[in-house]
Structure formats: C-alpha cells, structure tokens
PDB file of N, CA and C in Angstrom:
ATOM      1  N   UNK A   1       0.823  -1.183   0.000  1.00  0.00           N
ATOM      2  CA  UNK A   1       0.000   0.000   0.000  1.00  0.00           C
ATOM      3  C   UNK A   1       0.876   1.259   0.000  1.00  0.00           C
ATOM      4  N   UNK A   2       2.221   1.450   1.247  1.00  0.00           N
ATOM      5  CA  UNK A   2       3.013   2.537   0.980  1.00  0.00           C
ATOM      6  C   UNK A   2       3.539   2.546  -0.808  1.00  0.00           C
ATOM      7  N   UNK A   3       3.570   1.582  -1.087  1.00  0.00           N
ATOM      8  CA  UNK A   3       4.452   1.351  -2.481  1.00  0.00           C
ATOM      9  C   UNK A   3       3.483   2.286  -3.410  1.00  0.00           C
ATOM     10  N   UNK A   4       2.525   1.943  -3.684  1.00  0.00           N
ATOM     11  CA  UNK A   4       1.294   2.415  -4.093  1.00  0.00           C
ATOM     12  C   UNK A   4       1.143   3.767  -4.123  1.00  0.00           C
ATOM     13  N   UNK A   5       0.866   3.902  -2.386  1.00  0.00           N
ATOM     14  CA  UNK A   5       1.070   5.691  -2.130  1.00  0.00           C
ATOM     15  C   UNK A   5       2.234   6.348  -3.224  1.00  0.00           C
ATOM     16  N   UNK A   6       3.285   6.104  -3.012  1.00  0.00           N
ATOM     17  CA  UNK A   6       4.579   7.035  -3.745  1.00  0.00           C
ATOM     18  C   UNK A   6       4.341   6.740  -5.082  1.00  0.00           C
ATOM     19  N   UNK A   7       3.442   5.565  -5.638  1.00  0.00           N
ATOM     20  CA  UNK A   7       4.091   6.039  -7.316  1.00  0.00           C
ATOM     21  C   UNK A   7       2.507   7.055  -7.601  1.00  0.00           C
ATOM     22  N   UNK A   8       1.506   6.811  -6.907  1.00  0.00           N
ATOM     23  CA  UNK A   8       0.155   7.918  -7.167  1.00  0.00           C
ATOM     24  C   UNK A   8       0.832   9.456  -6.575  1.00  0.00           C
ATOM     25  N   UNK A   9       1.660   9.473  -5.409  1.00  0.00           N
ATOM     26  CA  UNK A   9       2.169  10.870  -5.961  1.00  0.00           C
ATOM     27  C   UNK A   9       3.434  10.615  -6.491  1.00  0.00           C
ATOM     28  N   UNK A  10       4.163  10.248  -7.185  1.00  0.00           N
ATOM     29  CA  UNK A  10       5.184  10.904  -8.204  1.00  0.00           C
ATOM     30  C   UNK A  10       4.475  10.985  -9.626  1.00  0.00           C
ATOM     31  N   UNK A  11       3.077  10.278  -9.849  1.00  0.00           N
ATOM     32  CA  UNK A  11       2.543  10.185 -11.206  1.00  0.00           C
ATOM     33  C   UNK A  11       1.958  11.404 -10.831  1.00  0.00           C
ATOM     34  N   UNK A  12       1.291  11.949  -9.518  1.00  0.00           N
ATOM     35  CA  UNK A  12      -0.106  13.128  -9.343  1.00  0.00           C
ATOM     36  C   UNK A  12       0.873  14.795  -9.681  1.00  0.00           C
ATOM     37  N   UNK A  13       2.935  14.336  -8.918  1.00  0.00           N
ATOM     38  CA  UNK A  13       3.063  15.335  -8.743  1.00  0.00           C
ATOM     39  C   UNK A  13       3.760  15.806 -10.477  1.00  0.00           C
ATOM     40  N   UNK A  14       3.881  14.993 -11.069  1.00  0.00           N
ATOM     41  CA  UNK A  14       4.090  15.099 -12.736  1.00  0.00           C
ATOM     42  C   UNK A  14       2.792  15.715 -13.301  1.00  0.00           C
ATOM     43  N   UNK A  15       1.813  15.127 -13.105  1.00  0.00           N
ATOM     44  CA  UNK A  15       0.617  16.088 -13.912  1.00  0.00           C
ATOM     45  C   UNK A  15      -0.157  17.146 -13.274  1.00  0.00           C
ATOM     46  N   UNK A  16       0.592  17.742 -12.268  1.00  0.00           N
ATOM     47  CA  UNK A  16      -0.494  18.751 -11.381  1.00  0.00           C
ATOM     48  C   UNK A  16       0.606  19.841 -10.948  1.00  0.00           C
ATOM     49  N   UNK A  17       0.897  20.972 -11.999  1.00  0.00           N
ATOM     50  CA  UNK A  17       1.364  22.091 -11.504  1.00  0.00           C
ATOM     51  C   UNK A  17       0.925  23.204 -11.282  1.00  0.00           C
ATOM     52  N   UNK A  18      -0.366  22.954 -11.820  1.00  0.00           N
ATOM     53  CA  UNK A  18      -1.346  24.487 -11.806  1.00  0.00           C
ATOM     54  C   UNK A  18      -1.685  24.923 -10.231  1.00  0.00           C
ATOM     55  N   UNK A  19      -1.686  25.960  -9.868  1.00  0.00           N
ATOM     56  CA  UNK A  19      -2.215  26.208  -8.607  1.00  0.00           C
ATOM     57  C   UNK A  19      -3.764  26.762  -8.895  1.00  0.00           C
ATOM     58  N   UNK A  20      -4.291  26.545  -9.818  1.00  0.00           N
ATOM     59  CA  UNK A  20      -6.407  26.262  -9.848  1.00  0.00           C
ATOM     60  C   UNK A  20      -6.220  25.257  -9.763  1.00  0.00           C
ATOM     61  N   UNK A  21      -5.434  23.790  -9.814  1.00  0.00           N
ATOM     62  CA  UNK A  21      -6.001  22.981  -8.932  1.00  0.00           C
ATOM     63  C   UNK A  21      -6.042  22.619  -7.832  1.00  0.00           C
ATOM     64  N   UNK A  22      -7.112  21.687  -7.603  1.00  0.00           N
ATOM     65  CA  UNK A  22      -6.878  21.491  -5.758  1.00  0.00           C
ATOM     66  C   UNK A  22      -6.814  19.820  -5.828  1.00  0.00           C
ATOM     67  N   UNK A  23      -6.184  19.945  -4.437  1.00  0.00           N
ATOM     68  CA  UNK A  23      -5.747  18.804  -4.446  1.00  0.00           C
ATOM     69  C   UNK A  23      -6.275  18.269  -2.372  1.00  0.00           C
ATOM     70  N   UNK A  24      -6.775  17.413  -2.457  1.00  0.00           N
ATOM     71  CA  UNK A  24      -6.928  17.051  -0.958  1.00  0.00           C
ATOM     72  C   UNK A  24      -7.282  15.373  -0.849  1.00  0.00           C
ATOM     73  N   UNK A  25      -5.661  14.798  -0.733  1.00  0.00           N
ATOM     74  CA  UNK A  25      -5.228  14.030  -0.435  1.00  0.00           C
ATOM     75  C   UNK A  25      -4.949  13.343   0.440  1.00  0.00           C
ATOM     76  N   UNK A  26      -6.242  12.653   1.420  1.00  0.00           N
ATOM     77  CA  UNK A  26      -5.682  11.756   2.505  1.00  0.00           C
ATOM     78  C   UNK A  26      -5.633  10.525   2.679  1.00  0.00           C
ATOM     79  N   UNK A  27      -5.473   9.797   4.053  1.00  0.00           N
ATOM     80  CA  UNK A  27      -4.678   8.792   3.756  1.00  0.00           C
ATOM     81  C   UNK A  27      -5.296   7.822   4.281  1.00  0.00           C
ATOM     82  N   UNK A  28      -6.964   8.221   4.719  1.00  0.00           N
ATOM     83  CA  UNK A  28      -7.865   7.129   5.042  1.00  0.00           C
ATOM     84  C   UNK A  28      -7.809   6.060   4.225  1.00  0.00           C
ATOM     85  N   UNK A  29      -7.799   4.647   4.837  1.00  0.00           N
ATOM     86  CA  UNK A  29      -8.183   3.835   4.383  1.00  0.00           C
ATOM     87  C   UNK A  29      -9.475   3.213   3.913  1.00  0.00           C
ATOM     88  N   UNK A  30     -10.286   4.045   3.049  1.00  0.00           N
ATOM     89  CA  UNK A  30     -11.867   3.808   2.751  1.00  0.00           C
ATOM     90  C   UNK A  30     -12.511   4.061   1.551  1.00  0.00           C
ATOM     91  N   UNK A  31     -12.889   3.029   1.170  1.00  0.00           N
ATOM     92  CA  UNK A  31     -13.388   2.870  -0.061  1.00  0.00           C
ATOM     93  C   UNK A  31     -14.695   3.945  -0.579  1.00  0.00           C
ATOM     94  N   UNK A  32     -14.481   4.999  -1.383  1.00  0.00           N
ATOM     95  CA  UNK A  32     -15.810   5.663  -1.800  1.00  0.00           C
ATOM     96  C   UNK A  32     -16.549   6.873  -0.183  1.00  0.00           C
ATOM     97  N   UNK A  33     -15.257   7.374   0.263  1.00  0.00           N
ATOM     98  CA  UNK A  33     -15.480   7.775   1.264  1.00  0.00           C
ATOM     99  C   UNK A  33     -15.579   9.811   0.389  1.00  0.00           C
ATOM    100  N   UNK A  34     -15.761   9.785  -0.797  1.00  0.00           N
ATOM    101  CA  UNK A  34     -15.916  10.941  -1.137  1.00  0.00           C
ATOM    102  C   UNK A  34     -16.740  10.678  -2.410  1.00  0.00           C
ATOM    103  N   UNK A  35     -17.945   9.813  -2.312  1.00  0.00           N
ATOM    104  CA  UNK A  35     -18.554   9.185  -3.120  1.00  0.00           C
ATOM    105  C   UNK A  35     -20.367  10.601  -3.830  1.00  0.00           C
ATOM    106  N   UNK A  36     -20.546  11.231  -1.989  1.00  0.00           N
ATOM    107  CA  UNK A  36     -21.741  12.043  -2.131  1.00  0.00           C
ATOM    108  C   UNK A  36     -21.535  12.980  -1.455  1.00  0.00           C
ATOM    109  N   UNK A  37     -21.810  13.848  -1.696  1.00  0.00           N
ATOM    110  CA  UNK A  37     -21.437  15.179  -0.259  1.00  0.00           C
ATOM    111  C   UNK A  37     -21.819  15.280   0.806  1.00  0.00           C
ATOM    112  N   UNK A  38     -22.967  14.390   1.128  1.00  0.00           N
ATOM    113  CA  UNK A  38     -23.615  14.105   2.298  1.00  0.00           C
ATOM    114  C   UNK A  38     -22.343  13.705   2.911  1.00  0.00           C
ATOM    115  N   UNK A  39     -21.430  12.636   2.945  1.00  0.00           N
ATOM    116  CA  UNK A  39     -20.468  12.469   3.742  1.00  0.00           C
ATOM    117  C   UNK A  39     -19.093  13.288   3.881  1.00  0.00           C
ATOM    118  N   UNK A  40     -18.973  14.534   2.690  1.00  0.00           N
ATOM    119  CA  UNK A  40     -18.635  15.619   3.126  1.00  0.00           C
ATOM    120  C   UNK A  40     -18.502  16.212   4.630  1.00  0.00           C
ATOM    121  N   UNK A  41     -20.137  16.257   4.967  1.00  0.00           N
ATOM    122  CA  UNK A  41     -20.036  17.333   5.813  1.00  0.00           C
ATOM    123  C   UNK A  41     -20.685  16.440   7.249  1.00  0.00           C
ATOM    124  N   UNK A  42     -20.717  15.197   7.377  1.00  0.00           N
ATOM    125  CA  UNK A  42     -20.695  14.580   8.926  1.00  0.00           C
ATOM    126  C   UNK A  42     -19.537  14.707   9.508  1.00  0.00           C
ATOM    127  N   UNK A  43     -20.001  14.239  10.612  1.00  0.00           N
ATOM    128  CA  UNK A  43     -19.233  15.045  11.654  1.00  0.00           C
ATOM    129  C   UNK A  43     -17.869  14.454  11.904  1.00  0.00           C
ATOM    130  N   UNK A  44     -17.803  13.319  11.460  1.00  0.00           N
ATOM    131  CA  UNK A  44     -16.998  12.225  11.655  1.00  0.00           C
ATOM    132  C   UNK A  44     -15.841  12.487  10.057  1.00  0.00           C
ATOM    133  N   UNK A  45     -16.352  13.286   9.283  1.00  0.00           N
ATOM    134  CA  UNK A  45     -15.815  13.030   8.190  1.00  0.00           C
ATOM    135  C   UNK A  45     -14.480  13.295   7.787  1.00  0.00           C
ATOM    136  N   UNK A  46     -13.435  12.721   7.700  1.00  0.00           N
ATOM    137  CA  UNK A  46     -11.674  13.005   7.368  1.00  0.00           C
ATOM    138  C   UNK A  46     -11.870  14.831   7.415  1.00  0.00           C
ATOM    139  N   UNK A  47     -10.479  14.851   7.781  1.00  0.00           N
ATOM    140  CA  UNK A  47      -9.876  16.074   7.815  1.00  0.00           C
ATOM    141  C   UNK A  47      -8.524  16.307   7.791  1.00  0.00           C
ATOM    142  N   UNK A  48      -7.918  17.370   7.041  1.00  0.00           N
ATOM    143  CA  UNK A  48      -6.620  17.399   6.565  1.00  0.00           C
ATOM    144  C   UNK A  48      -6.182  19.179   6.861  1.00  0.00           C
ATOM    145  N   UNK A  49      -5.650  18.977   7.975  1.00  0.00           N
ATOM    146  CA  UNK A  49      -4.845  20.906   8.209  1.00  0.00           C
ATOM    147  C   UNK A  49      -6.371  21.155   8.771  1.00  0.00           C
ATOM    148  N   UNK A  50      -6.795  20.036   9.640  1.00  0.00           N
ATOM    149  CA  UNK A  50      -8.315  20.826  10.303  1.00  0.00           C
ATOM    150  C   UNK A  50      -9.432  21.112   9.495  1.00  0.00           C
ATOM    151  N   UNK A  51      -9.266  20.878   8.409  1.00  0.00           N
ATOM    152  CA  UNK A  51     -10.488  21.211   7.159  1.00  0.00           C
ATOM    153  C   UNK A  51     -10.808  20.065   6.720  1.00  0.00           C
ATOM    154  N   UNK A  52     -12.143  20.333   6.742  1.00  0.00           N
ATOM    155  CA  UNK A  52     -13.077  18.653   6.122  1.00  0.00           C
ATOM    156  C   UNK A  52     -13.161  18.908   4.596  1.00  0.00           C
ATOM    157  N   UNK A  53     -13.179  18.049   4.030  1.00  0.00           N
ATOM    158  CA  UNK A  53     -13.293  17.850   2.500  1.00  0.00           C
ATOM    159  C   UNK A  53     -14.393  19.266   1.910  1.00  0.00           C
ATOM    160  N   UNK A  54     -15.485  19.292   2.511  1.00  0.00           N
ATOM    161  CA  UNK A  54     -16.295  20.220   2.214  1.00  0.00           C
ATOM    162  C   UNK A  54     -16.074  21.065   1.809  1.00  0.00           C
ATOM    163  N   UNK A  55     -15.268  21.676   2.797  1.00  0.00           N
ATOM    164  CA  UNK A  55     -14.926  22.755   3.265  1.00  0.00           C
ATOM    165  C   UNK A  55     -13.556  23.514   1.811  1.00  0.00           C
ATOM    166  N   UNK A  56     -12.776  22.319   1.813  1.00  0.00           N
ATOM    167  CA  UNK A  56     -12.012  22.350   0.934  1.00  0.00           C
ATOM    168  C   UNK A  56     -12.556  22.288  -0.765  1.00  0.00           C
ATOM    169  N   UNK A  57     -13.157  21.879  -0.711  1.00  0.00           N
ATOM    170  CA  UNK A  57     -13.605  21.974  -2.443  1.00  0.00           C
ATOM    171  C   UNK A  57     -14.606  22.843  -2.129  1.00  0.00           C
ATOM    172  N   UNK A  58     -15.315  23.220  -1.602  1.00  0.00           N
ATOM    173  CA  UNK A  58     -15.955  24.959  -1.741  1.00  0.00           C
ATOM    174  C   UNK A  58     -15.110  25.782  -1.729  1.00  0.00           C
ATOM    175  N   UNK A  59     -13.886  25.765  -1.140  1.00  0.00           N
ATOM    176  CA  UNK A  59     -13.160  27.198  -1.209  1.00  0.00           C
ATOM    177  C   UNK A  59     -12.645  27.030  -2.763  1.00  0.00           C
ATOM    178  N   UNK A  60     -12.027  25.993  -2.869  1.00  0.00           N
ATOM    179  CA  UNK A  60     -11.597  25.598  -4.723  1.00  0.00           C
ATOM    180  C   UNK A  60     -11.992  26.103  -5.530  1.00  0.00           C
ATOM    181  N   UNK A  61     -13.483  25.310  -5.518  1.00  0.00           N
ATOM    182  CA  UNK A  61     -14.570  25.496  -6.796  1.00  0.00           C
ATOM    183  C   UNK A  61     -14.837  26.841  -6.984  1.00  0.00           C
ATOM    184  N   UNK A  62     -15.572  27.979  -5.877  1.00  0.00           N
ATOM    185  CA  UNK A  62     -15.776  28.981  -5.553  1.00  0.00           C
ATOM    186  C   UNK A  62     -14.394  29.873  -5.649  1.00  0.00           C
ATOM    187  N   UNK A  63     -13.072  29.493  -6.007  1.00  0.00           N
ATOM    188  CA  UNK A  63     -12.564  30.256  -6.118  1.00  0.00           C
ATOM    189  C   UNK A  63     -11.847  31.086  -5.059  1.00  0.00           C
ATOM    190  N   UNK A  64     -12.413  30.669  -3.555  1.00  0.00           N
ATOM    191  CA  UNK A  64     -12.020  31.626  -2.518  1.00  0.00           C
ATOM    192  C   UNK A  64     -10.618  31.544  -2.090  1.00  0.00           C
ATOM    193  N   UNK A  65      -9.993  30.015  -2.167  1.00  0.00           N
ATOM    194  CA  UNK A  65      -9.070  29.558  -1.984  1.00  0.00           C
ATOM    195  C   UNK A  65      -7.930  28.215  -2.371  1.00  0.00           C
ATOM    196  N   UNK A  66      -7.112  28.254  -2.551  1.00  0.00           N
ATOM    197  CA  UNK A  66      -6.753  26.334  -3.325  1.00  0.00           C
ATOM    198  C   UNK A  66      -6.473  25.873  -2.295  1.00  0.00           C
ATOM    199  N   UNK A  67      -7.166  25.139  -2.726  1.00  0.00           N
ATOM    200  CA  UNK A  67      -6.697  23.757  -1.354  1.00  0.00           C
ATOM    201  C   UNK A  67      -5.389  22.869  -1.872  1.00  0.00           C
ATOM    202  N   UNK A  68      -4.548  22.670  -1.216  1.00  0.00           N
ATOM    203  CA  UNK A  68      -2.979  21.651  -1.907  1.00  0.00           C
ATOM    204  C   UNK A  68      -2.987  20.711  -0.406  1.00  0.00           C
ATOM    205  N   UNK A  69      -3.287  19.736  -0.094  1.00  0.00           N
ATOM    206  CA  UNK A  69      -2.675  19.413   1.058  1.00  0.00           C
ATOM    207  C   UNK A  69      -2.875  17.928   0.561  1.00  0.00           C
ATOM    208  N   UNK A  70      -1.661  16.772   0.964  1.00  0.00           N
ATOM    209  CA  UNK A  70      -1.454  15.502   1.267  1.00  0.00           C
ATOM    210  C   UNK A  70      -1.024  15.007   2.402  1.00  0.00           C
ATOM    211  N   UNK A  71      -2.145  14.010   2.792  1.00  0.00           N
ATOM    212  CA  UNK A  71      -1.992  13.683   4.300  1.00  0.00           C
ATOM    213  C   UNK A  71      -0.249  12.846   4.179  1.00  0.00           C
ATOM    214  N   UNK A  72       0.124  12.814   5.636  1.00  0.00           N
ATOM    215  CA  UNK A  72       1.266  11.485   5.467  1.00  0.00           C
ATOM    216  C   UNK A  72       0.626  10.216   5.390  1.00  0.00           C
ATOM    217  N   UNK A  73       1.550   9.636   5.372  1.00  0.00           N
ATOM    218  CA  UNK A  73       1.251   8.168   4.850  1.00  0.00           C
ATOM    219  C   UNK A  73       0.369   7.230   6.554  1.00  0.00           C
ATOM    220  N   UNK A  74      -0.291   6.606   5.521  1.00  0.00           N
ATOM    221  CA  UNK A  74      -1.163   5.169   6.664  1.00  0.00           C
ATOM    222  C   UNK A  74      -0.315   4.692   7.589  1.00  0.00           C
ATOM    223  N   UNK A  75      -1.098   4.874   8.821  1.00  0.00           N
ATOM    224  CA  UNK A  75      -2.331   4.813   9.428  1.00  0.00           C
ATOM    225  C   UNK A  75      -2.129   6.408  10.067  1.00  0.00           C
ATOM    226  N   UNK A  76      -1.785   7.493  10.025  1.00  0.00           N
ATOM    227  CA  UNK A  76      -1.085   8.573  10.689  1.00  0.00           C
ATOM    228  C   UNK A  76      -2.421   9.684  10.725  1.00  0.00           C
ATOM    229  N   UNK A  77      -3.378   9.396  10.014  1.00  0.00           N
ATOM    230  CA  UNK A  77      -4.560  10.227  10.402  1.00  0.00           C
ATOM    231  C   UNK A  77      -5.703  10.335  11.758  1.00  0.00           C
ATOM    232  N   UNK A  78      -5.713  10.616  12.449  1.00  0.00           N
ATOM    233  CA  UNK A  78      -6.406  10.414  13.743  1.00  0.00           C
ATOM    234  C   UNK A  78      -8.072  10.345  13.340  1.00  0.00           C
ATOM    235  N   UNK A  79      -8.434  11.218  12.271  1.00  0.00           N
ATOM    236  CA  UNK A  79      -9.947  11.696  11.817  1.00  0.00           C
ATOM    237  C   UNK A  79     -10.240  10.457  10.667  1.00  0.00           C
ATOM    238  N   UNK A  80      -9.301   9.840  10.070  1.00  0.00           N
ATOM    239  CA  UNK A  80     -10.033   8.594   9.459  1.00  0.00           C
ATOM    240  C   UNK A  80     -10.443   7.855   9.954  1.00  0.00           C
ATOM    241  N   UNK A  81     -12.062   7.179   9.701  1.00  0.00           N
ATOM    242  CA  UNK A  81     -13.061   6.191  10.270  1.00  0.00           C
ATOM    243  C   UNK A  81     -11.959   5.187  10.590  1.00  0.00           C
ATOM    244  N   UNK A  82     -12.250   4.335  11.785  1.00  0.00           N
ATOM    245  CA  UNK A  82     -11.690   3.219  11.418  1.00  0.00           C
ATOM    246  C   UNK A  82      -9.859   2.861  11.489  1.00  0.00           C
ATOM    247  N   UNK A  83      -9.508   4.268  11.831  1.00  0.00           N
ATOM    248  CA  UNK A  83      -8.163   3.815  11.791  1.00  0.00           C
ATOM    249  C   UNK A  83      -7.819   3.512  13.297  1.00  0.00           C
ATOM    250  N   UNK A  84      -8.396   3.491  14.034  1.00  0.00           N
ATOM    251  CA  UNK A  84      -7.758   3.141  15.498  1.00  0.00           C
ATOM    252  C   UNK A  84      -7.032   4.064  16.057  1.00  0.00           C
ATOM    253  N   UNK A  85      -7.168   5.141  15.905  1.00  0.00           N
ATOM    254  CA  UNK A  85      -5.796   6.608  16.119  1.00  0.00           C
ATOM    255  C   UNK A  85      -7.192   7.201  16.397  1.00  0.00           C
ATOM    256  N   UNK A  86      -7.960   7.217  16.577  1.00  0.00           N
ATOM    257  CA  UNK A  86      -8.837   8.252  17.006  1.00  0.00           C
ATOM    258  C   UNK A  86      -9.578   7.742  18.511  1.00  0.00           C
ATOM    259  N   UNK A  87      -9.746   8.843  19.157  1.00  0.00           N
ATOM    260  CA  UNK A  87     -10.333   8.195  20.627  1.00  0.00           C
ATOM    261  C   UNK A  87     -11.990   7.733  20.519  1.00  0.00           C
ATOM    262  N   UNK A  88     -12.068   6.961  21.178  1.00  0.00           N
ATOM    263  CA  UNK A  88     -13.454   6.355  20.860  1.00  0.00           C
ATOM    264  C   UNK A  88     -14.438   7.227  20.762  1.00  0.00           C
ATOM    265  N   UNK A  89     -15.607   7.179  20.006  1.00  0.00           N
ATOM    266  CA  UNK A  89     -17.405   7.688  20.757  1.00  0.00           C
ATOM    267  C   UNK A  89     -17.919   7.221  21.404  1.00  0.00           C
ATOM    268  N   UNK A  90     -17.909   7.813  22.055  1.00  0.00           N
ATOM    269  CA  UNK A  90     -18.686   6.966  23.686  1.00  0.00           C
ATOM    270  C   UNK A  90     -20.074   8.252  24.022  1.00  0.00           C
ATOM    271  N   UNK A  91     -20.744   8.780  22.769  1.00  0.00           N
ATOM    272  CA  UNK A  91     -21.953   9.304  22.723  1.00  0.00           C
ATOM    273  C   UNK A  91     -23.022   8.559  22.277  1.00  0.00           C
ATOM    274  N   UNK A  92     -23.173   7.133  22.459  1.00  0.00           N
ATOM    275  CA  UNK A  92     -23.849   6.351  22.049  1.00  0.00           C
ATOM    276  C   UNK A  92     -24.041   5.370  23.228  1.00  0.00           C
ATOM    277  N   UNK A  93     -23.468   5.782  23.976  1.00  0.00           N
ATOM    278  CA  UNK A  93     -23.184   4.589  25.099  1.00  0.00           C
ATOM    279  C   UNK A  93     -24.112   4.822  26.236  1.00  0.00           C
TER     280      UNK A  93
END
C-alpha cells in the first residue's frame, strides 16, 4: 500500500502544476469515502490541516481559496473512520 502511495504521488506530482487545482489528499483507508457530499459534511468526516473535504472543495470550486494538502502516509490520520488513532465515541453509550 506505501508502495502504491509514492508512485500515485510521483505520477499526481508530474501532472499537477497548476495552482487552480486542488488537491486534498488523505490517507484514510476507505473505499468511496468521497462518493456524495452528504459524507462531506458529517461530523466524523476526514480532515486534513483541520479542514473537512467540504470545506475544501468549496473554497476551490468557488474560487475563494486552493486547497494543496497531502496527508502522510497510513495509518497517521487520527480523523479517518476506522483507523484506530482516534479516541473512541462513547456518545452512544
């Protein structure tokens, strides 16, 4: 999977020099986890430099701001579902 990671960015950082694009790259392990925007904006949803995906392709699209950020490499995200780096919910309990 690290192997993987490095050749998707040495191929991403060859075709992406423009700064209109955005780029928000993390390192959850999850399939189709940016599939509808509904999971955009739950509460639970990845975050990269403190900004949820949402958040980041509205400033893009809209122009307000570029988003450039790549998480480090797996498992190092605390806000991905599922990775065990995050402290439990215990609002259900």
């Amino acid at each position: 999977m690290q192997d993987f990671r490095l050749r998707f960015l040495n191929a991403l950082n060859k075709a992406t020099n423009s700064s209109s694009g955005g780029l928000y790259i993390d390192s959850c392990y999850a399939h189709c986890q940016t599939e509808t925007q509904e999971k955009w904006f739950m509460a639970d949803s990845p975050m990269l430099g403190k900004m949820k995906i949402a958040k980041a392709v509205g400033d893009w699209f809209y122009d307000r701001s570029p988003f450039h950020k790549i998480d480090c490499p797996y498992p190092c995200n605390p806000s991905c579902q599922n990775s065990g780096l995050a402290p439990p919910d215990n609002s259900e309990v």
